[in-house]
Protein backbone atom coordinates (compact mmCIF):
# COMPACT_ATOMS: atom_id res chain seq x y z
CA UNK A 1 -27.65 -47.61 9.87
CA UNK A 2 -25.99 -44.98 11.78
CA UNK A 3 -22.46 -47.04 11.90
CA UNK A 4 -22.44 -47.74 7.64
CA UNK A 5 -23.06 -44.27 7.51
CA UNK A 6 -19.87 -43.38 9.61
CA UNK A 7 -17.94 -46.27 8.40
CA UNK A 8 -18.67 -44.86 4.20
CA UNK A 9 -17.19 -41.80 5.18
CA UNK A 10 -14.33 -42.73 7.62
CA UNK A 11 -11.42 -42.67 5.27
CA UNK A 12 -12.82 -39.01 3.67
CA UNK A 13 -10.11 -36.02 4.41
CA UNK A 14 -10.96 -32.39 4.16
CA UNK A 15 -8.65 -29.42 2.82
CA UNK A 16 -8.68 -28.01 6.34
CA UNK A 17 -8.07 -31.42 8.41
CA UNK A 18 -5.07 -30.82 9.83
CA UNK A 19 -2.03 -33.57 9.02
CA UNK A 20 1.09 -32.32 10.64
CA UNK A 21 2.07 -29.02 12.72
CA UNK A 22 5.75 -27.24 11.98
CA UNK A 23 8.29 -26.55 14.29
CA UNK A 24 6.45 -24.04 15.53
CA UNK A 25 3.56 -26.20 16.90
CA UNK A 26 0.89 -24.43 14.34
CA UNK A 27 -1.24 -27.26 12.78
CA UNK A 28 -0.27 -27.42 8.92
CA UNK A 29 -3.21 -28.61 6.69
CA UNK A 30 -4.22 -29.55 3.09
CA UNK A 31 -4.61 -26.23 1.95
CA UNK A 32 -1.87 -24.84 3.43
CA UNK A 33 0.12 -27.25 1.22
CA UNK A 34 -2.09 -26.53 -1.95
CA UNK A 35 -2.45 -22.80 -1.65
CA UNK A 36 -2.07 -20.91 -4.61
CA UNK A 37 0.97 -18.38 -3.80
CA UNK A 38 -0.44 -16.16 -6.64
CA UNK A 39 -3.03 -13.57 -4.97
CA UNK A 40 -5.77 -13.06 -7.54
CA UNK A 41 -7.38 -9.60 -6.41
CA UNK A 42 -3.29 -8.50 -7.17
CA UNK A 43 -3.38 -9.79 -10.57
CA UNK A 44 -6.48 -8.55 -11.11
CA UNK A 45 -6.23 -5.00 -9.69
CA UNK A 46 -2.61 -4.89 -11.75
CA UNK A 47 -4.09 -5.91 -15.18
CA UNK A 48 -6.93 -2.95 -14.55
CA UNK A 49 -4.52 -0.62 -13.94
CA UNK A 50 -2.29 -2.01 -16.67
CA UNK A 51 -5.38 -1.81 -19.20
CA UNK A 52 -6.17 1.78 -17.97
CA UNK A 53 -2.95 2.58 -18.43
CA UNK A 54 -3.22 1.70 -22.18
CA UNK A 55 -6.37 3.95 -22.67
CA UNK A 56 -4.27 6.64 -20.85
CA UNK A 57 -1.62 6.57 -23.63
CA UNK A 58 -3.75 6.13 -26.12
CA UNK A 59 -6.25 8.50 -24.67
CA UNK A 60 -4.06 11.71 -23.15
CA UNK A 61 -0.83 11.54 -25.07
CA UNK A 62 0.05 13.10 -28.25
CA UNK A 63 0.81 10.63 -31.25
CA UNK A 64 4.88 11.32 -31.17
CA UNK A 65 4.76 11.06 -26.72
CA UNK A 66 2.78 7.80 -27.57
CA UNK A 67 5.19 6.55 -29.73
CA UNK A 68 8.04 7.65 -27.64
CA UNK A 69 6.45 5.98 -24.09
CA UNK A 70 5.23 2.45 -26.22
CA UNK A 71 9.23 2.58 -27.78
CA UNK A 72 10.70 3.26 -24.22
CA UNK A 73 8.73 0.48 -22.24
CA UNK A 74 8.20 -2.06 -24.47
CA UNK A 75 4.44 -1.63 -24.46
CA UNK A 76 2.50 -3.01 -27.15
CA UNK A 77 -0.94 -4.04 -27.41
CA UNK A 78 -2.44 -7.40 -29.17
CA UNK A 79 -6.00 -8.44 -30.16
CA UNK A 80 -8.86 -8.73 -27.24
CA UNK A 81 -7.49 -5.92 -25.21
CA UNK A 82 -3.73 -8.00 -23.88
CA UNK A 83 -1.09 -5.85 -23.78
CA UNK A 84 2.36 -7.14 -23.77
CA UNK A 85 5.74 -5.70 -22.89
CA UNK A 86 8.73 -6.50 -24.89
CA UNK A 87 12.37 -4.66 -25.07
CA UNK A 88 12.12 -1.84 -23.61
CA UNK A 89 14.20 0.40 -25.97
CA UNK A 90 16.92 3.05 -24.32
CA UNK A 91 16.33 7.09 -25.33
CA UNK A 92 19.51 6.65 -27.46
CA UNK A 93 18.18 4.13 -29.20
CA UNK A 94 14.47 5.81 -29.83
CA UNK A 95 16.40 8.92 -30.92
CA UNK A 96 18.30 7.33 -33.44
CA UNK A 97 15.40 5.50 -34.90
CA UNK A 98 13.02 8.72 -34.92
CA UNK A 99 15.92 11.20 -36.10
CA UNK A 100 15.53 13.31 -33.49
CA UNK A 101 18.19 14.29 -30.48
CA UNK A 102 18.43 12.36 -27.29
CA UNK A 103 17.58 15.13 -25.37
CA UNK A 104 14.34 15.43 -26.75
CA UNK A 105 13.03 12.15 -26.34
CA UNK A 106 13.87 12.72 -22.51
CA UNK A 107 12.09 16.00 -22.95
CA UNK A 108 8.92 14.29 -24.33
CA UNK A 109 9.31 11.48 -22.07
CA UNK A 110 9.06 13.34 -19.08
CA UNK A 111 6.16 15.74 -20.32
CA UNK A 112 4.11 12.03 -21.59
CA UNK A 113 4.84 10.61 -17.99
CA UNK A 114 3.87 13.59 -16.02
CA UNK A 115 0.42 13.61 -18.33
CA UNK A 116 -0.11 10.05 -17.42
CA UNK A 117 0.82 10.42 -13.63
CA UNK A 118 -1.76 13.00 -13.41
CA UNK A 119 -4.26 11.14 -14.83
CA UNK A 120 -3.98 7.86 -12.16
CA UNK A 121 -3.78 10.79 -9.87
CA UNK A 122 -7.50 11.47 -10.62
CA UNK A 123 -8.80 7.74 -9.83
């Protein structure tokens, strides 16, 4: 009974068998080959601090420093809480398409990012 038992499982593998070594010597296995080079606590500490620093904008900025930082960076936000980041647009650019001097949107810009600095300084 013993020996069908062994001979059923005989050609199983596991994910941490090892199949080869490197030229190292350090034993290379199945997961080793399969691993996911993504980390997923980094993804999913950078989309919390991504989506926090949505609610900061939308939260601690001023409509025209909200406009200016989401025209700068390319931020915009779609339905069920994604945010996406498109063309970034340059401070000549925003001026010209607000009316206002270049000067100013680096004025604003500077004031909005200091705000929102200060604010992931609290966390």
């Amino acid at each position: 009974m013993h020996f069908r038992k062994i001979k059923k499982s005989q050609n199983e593998i596991f994910i941490s068998d090892p199949i080869d070594s490197d030229k190292d010597g350090n034993q290379i296995t199945f997961a080793d080959i399969f691993r996911d080079p993504v980390n997923i606590e980094d993804v999913a500490e950078m989309r919390i601090n991504l989506q926090n620093l949505y609610n900061y904008i939308n939260d601690g900025l001023e409509q025209r420093e909200r406009q200016i930082i989401c025209m700068r960076y390319g931020l915009v936000r779609l339905g069920g809480g994604e945010i996406k980041v498109e063309k970034a647009m340059t401070q000549q650019d925003v001026a010209k398409h607000l009316g206002i001097s270049r000067s100013y949107i680096s004025r604003i810009e500077k004031k909005a990012l200091e705000k929102l600095k200060d604010r992931f300084a609290e966390l």
